[in-house]
Each structure stands twice: as C-alpha cells, then as structure tokens.
PDB file of N, CA and C in Angstrom:
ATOM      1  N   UNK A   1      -4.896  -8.923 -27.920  1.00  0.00           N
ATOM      2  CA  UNK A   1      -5.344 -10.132 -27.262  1.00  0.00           C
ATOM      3  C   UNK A   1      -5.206  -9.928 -25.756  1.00  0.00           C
ATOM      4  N   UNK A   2      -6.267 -10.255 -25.092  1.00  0.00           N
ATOM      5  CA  UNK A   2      -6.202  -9.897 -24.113  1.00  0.00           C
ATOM      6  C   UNK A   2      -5.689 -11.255 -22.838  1.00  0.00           C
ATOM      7  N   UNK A   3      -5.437 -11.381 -21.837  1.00  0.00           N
ATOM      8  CA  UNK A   3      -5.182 -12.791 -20.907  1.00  0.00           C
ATOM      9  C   UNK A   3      -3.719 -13.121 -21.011  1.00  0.00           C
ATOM     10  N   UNK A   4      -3.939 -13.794 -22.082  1.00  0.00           N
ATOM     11  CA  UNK A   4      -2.624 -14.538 -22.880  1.00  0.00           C
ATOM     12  C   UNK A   4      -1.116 -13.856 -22.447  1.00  0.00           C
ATOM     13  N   UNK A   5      -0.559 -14.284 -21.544  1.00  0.00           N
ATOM     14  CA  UNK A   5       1.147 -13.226 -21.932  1.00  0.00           C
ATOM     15  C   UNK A   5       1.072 -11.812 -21.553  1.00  0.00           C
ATOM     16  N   UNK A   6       0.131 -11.338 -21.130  1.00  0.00           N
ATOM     17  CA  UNK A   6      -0.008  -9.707 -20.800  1.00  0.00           C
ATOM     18  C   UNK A   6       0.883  -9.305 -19.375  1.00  0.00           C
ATOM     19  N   UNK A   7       1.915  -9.720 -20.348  1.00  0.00           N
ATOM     20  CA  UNK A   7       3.125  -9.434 -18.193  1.00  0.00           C
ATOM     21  C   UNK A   7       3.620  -8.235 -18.344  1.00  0.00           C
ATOM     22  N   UNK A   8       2.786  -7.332 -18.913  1.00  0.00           N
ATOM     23  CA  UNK A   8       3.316  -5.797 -19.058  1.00  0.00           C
ATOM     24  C   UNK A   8       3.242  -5.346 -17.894  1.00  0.00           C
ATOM     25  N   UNK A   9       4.058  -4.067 -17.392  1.00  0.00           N
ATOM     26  CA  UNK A   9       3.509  -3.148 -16.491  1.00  0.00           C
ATOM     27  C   UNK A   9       3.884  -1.869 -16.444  1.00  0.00           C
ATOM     28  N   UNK A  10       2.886  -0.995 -16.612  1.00  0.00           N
ATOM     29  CA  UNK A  10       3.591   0.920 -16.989  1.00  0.00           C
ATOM     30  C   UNK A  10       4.582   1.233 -16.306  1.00  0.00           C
ATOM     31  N   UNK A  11       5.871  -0.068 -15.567  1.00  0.00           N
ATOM     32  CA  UNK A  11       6.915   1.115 -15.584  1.00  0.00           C
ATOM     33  C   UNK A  11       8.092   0.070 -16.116  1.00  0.00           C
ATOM     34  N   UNK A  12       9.244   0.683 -16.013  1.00  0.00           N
ATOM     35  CA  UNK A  12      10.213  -0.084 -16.058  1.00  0.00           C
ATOM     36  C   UNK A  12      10.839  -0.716 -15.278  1.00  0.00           C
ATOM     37  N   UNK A  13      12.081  -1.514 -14.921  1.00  0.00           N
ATOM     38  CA  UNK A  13      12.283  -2.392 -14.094  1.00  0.00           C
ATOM     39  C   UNK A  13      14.031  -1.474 -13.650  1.00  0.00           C
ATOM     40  N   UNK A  14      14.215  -0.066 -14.353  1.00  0.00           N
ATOM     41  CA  UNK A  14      14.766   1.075 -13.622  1.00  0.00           C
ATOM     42  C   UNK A  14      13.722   1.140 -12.903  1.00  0.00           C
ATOM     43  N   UNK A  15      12.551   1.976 -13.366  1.00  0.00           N
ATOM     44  CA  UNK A  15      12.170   2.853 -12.321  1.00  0.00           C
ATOM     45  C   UNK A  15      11.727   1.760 -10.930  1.00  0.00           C
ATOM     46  N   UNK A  16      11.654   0.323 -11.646  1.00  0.00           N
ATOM     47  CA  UNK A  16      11.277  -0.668  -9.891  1.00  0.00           C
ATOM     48  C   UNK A  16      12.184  -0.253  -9.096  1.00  0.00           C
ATOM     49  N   UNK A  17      13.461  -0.197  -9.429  1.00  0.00           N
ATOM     50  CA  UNK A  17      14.467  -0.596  -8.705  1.00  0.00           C
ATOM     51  C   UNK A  17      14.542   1.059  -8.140  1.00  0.00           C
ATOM     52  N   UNK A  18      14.656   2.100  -8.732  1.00  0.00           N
ATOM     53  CA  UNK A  18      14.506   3.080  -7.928  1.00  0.00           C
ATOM     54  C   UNK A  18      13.383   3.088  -7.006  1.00  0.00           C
ATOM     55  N   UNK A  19      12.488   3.159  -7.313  1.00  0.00           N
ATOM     56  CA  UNK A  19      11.051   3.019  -6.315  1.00  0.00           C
ATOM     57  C   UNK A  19      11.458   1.838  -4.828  1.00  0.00           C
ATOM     58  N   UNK A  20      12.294   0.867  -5.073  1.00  0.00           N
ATOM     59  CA  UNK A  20      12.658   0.078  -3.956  1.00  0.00           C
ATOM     60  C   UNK A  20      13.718   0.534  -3.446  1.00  0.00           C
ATOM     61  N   UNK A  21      15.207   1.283  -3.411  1.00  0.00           N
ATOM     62  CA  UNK A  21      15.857   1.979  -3.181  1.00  0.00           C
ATOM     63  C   UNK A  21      15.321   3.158  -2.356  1.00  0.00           C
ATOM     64  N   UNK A  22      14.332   4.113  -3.100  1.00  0.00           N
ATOM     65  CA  UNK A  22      13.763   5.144  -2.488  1.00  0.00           C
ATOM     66  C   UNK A  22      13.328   4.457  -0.838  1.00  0.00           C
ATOM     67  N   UNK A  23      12.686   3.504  -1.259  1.00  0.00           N
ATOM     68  CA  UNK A  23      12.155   3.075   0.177  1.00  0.00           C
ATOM     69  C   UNK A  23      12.545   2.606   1.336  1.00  0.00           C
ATOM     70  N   UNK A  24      13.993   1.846   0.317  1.00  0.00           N
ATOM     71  CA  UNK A  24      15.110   0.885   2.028  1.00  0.00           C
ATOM     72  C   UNK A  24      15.697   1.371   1.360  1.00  0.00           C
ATOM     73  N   UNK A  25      16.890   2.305   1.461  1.00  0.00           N
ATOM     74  CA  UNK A  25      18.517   2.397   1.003  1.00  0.00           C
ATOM     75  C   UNK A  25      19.430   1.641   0.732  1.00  0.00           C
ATOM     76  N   UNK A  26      19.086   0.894   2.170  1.00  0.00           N
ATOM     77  CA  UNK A  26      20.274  -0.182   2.154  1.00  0.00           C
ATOM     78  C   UNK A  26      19.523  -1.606   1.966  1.00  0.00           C
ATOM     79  N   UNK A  27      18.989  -1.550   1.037  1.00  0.00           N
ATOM     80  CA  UNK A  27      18.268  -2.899   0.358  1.00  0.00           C
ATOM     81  C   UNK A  27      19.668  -3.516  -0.321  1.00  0.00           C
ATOM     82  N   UNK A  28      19.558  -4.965  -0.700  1.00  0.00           N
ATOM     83  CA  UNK A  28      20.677  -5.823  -1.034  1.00  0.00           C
ATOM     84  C   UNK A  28      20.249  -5.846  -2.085  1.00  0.00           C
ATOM     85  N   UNK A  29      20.766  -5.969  -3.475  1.00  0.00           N
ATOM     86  CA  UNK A  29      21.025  -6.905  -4.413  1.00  0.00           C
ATOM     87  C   UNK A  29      19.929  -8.096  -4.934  1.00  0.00           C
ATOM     88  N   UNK A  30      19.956  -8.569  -3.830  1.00  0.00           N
ATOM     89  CA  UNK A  30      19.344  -9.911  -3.687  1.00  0.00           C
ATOM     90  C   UNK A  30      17.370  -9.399  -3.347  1.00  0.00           C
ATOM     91  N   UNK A  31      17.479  -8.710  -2.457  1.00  0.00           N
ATOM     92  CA  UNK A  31      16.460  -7.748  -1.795  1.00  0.00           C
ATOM     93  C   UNK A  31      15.485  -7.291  -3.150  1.00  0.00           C
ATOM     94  N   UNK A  32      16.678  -6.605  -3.802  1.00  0.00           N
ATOM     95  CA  UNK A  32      16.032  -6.057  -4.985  1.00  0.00           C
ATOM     96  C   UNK A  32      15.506  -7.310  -6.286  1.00  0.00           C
ATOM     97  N   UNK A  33      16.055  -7.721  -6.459  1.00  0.00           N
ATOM     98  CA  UNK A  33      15.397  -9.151  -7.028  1.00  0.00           C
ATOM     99  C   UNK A  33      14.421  -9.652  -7.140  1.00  0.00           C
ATOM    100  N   UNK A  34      14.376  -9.773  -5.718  1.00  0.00           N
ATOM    101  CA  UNK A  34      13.001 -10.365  -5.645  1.00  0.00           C
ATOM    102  C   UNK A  34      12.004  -9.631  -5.688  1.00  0.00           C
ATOM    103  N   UNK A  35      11.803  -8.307  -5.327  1.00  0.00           N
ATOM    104  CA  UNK A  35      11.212  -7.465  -5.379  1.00  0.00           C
ATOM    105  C   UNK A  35      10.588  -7.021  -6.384  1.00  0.00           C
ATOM    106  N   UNK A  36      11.787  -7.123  -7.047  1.00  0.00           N
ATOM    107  CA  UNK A  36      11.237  -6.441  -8.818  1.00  0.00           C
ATOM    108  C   UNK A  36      10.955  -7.320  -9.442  1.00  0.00           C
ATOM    109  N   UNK A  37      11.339  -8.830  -9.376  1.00  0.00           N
ATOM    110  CA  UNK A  37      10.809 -10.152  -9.970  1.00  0.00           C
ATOM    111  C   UNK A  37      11.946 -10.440 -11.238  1.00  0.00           C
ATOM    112  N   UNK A  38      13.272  -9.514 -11.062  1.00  0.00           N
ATOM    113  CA  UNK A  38      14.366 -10.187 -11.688  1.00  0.00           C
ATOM    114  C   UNK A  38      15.324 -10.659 -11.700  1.00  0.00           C
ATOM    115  N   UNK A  39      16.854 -11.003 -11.948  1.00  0.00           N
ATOM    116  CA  UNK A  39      18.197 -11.654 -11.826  1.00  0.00           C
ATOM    117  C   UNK A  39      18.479 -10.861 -11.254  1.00  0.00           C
ATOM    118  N   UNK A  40      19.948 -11.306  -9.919  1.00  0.00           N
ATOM    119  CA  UNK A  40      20.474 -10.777  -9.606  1.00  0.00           C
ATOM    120  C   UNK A  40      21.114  -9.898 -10.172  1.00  0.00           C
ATOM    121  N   UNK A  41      21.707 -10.567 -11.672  1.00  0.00           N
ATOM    122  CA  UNK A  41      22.478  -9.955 -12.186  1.00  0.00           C
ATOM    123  C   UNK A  41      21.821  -8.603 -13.068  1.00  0.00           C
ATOM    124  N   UNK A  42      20.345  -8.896 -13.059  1.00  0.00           N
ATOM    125  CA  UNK A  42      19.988  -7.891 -13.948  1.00  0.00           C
ATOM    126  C   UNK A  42      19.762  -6.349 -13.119  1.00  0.00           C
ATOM    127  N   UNK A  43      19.925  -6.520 -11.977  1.00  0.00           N
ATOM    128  CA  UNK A  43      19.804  -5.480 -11.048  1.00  0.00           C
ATOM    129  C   UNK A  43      21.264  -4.773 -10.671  1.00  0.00           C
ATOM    130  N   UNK A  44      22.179  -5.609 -10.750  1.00  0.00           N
ATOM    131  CA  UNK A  44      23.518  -4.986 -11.088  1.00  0.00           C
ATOM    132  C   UNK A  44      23.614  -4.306 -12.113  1.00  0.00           C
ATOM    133  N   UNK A  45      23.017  -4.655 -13.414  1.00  0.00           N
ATOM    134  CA  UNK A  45      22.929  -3.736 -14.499  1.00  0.00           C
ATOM    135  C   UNK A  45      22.032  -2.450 -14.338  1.00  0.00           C
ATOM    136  N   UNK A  46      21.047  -2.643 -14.160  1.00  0.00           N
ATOM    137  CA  UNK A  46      20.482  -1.654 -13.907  1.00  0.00           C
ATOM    138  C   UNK A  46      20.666  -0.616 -12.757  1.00  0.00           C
ATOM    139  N   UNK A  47      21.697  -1.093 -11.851  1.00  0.00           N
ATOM    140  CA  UNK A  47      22.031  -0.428 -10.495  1.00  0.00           C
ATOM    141  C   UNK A  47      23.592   0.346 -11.467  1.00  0.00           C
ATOM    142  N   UNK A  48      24.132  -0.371 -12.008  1.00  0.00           N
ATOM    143  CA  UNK A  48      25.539   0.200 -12.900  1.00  0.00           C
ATOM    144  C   UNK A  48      24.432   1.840 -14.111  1.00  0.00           C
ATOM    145  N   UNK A  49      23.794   1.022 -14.890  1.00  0.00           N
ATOM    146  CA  UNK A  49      22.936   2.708 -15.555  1.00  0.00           C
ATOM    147  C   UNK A  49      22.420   3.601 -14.502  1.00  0.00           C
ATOM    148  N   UNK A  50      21.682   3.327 -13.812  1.00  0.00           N
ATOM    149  CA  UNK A  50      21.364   4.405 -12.900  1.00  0.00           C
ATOM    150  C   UNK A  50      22.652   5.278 -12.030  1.00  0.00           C
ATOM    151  N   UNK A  51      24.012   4.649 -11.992  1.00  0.00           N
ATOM    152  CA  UNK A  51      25.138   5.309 -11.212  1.00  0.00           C
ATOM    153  C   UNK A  51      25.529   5.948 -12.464  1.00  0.00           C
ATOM    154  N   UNK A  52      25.768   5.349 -13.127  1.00  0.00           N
ATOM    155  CA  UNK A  52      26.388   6.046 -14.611  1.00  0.00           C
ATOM    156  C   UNK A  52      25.836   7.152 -14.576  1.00  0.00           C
ATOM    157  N   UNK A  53      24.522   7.337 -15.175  1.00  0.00           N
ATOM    158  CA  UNK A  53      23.330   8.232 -15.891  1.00  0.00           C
ATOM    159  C   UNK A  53      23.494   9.379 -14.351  1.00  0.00           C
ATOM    160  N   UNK A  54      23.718   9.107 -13.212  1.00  0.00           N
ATOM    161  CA  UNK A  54      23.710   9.929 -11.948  1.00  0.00           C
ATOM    162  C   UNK A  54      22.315  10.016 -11.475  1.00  0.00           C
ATOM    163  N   UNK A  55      21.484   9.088 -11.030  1.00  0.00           N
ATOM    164  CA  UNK A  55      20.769   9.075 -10.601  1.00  0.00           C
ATOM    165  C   UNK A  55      20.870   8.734  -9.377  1.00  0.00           C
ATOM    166  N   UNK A  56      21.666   7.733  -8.989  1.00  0.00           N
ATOM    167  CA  UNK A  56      22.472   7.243  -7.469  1.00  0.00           C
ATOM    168  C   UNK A  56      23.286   6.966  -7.494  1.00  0.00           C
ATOM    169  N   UNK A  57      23.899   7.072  -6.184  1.00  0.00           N
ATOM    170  CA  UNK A  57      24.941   6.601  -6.037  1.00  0.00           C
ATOM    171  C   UNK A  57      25.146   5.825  -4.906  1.00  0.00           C
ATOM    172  N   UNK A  58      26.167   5.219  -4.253  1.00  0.00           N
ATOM    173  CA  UNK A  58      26.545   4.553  -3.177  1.00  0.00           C
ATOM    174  C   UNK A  58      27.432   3.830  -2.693  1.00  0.00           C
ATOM    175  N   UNK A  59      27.506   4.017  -1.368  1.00  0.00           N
ATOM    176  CA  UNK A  59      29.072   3.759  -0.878  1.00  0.00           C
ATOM    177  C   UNK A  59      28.795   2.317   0.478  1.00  0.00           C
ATOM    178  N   UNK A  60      29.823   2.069   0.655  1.00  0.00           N
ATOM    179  CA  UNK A  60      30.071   0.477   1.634  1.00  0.00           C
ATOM    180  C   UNK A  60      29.634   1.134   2.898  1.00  0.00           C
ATOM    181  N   UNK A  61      28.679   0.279   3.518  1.00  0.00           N
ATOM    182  CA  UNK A  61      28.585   0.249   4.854  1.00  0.00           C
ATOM    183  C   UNK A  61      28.640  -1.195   5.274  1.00  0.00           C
ATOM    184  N   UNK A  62      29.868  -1.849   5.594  1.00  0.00           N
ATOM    185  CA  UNK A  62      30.302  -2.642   6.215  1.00  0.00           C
ATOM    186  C   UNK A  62      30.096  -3.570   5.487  1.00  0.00           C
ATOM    187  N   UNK A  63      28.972  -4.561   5.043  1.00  0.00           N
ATOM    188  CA  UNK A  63      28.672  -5.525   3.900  1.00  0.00           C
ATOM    189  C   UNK A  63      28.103  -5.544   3.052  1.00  0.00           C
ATOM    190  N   UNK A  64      27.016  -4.163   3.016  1.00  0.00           N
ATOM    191  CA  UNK A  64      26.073  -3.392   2.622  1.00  0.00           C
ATOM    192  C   UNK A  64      26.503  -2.098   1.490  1.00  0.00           C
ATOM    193  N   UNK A  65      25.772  -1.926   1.017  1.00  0.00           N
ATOM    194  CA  UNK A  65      25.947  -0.570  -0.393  1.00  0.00           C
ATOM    195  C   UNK A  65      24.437   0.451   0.740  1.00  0.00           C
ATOM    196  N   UNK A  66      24.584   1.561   0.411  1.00  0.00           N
ATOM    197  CA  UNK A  66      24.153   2.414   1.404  1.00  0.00           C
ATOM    198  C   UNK A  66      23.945   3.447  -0.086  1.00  0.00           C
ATOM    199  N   UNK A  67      22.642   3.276  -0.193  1.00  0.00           N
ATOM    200  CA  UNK A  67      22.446   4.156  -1.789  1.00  0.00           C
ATOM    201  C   UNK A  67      21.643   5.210  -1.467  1.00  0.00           C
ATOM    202  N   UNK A  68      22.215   6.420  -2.078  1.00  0.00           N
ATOM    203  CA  UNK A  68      21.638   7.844  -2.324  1.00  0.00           C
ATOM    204  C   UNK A  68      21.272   7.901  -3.741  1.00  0.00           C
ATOM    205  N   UNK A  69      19.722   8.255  -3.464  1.00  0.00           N
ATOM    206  CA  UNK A  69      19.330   8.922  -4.924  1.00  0.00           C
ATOM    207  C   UNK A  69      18.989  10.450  -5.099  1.00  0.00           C
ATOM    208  N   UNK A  70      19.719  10.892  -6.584  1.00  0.00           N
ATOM    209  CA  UNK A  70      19.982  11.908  -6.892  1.00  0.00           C
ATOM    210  C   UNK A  70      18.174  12.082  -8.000  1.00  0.00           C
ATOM    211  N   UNK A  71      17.292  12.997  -6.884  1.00  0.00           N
ATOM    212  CA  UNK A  71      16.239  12.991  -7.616  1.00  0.00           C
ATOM    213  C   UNK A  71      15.337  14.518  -8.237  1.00  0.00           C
ATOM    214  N   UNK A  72      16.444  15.168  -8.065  1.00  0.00           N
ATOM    215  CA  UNK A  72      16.411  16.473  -9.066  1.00  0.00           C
ATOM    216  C   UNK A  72      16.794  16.374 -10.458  1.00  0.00           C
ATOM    217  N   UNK A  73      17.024  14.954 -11.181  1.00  0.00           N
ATOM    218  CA  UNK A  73      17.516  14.849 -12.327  1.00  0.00           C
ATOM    219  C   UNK A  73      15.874  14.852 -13.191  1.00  0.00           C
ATOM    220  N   UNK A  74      15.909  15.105 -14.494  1.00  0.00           N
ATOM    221  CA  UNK A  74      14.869  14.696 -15.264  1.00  0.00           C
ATOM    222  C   UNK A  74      14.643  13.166 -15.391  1.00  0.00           C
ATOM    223  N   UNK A  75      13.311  12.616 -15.761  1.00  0.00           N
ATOM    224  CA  UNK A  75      12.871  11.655 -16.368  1.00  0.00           C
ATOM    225  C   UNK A  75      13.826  11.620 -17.868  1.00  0.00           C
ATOM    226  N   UNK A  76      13.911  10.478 -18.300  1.00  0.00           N
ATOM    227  CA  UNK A  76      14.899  10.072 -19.612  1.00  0.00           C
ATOM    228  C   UNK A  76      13.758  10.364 -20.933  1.00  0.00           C
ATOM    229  N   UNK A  77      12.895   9.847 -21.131  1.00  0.00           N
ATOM    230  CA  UNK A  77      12.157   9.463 -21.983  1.00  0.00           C
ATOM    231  C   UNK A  77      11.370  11.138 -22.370  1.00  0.00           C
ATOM    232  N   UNK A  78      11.199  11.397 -23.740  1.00  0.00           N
ATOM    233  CA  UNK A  78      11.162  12.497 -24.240  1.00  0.00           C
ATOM    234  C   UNK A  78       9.226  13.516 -23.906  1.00  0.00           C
ATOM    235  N   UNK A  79       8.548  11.902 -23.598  1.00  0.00           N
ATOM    236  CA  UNK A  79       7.251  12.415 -22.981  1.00  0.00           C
ATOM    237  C   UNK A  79       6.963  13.443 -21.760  1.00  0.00           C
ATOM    238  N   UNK A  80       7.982  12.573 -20.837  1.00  0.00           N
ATOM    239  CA  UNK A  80       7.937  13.043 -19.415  1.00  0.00           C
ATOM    240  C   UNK A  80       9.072  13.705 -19.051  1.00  0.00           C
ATOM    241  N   UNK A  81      10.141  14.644 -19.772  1.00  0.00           N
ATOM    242  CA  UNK A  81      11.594  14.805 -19.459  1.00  0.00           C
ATOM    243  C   UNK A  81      11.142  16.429 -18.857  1.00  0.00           C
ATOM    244  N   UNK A  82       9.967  16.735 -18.509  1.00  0.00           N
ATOM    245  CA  UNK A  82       9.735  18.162 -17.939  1.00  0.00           C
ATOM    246  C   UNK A  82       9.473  17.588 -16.598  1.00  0.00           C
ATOM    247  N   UNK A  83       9.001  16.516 -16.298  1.00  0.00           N
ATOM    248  CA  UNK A  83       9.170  15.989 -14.894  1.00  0.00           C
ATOM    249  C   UNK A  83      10.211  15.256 -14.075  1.00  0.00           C
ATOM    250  N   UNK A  84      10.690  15.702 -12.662  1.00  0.00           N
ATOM    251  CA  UNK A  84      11.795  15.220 -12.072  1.00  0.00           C
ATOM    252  C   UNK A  84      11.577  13.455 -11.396  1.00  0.00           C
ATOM    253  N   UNK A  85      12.552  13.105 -11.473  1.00  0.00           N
ATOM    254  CA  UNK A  85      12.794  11.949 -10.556  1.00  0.00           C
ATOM    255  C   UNK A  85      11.827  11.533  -9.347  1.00  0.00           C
ATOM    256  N   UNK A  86      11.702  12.564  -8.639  1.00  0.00           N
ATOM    257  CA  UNK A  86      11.083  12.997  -7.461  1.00  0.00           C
ATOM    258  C   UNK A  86       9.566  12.775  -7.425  1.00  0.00           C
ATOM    259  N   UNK A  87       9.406  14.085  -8.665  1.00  0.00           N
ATOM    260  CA  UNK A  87       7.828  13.337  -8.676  1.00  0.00           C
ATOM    261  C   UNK A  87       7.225  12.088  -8.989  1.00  0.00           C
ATOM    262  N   UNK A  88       7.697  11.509  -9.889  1.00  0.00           N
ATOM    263  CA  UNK A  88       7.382  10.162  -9.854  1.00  0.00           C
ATOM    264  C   UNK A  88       7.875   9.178  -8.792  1.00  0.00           C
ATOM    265  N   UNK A  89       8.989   9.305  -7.941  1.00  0.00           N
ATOM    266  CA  UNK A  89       8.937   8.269  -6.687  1.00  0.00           C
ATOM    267  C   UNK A  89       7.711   8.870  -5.718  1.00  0.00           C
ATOM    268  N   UNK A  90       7.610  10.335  -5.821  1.00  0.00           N
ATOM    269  CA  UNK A  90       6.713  10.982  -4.588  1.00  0.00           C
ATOM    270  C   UNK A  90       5.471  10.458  -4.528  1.00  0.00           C
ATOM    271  N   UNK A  91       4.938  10.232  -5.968  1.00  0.00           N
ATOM    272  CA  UNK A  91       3.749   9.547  -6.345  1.00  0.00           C
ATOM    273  C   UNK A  91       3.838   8.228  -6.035  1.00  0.00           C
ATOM    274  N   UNK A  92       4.327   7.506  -6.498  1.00  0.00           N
ATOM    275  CA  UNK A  92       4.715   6.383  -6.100  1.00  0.00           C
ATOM    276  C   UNK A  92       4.587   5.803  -4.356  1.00  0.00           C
ATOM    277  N   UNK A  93       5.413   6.259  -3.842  1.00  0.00           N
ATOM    278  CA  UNK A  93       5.854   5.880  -2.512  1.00  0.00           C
ATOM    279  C   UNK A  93       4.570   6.359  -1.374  1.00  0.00           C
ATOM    280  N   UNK A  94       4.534   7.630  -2.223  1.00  0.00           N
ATOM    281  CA  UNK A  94       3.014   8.042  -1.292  1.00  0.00           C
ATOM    282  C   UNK A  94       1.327   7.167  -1.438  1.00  0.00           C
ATOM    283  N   UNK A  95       1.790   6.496  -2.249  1.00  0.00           N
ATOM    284  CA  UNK A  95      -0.040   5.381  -2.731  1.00  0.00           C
ATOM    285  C   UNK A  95       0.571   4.194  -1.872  1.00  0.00           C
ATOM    286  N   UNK A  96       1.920   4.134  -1.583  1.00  0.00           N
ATOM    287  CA  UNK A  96       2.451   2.315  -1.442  1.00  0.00           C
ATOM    288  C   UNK A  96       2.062   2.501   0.210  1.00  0.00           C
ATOM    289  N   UNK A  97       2.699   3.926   0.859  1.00  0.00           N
ATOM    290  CA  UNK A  97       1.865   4.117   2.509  1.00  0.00           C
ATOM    291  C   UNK A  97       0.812   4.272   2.484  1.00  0.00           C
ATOM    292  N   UNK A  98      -0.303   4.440   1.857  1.00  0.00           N
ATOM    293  CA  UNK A  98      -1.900   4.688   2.183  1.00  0.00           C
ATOM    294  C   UNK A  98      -2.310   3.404   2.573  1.00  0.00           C
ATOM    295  N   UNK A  99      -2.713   2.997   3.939  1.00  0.00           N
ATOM    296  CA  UNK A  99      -3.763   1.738   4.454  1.00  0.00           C
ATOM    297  C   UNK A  99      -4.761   1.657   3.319  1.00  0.00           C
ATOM    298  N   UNK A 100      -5.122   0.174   2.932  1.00  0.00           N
ATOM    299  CA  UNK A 100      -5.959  -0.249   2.072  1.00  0.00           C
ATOM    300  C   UNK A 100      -7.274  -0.096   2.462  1.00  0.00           C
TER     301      UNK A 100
END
C-alpha cells in the first residue's frame, strides 16, 4: 500500500546519528534529536551502542561531549559487512555538500 504510513527510510536511526556526528562533533543530545526526528532519550541509547560496539567515542569539553568516530570498523548487517563505516558516511556527507 502505498501513501498510507510509509515513514520508512533506507537507513537507520544509528546510522542518522552517525551521519550527524560525522558532520558537527560536538552536536548535543538535544541537537541530535531533532535532527534525526527522535527522543532525547532514544539518542542516548543509540549514542551508548555505538560506544559499546566502538564505533565512537567521546570525552567532556566543558558542557559538551566532543565525539570521535572510529570509521575503519565494518558495517554490522551481514549484506554490507565488506564495507567500512567510512564509506557509507563518505557517501553520505559528500551528496549533503553538493549545492542543489
């Protein structure tokens, strides 16, 4: 069915939150939220798997989290696990700078 409820979108709401990270480091919490269009709290979760799993990490800058991503790791999912981290933000980040 097509219209109806179709709030899909080919990625996940990890890879949002990396893709917004990649771009501001020191994006907030809150920053990320809105961004990705979810709970605060659900971005703490997903900011807690991605430190776990070692994809980033990050440390205090004054009021701020100051995040490094670790993007020599593989993709998770068994389709794409021959491709790195990297390429998919590289792709990514490089269409989001192209003037319309």
């Amino acid at each position: 069915m097509t219209g109806q409820n179709s709030q899909w979108t080919f990625l996940s709401n990890h890879s949002h939150v990396l893709v917004c990270i990649a771009t501001n480091p020191a994006i907030t919490m809150r920053e990320l939220a809105g961004q990705v269009g979810i709970t605060e709290r659900a971005v703490q979760r997903i900011v807690a798997d991605l430190k776990h799993a070692g994809y980033l990490s990050y440390s205090r800058q004054g009021r701020r989290n100051q995040y490094s991503l670790h993007t020599g790791l593989p993709m998770r999912h068994p389709v794409e696990s021959d491709c790195l981290i990297s390429d998919l933000l590289e792709a990514i980040v490089r269409c989001r700078q192209v003037d319309p």
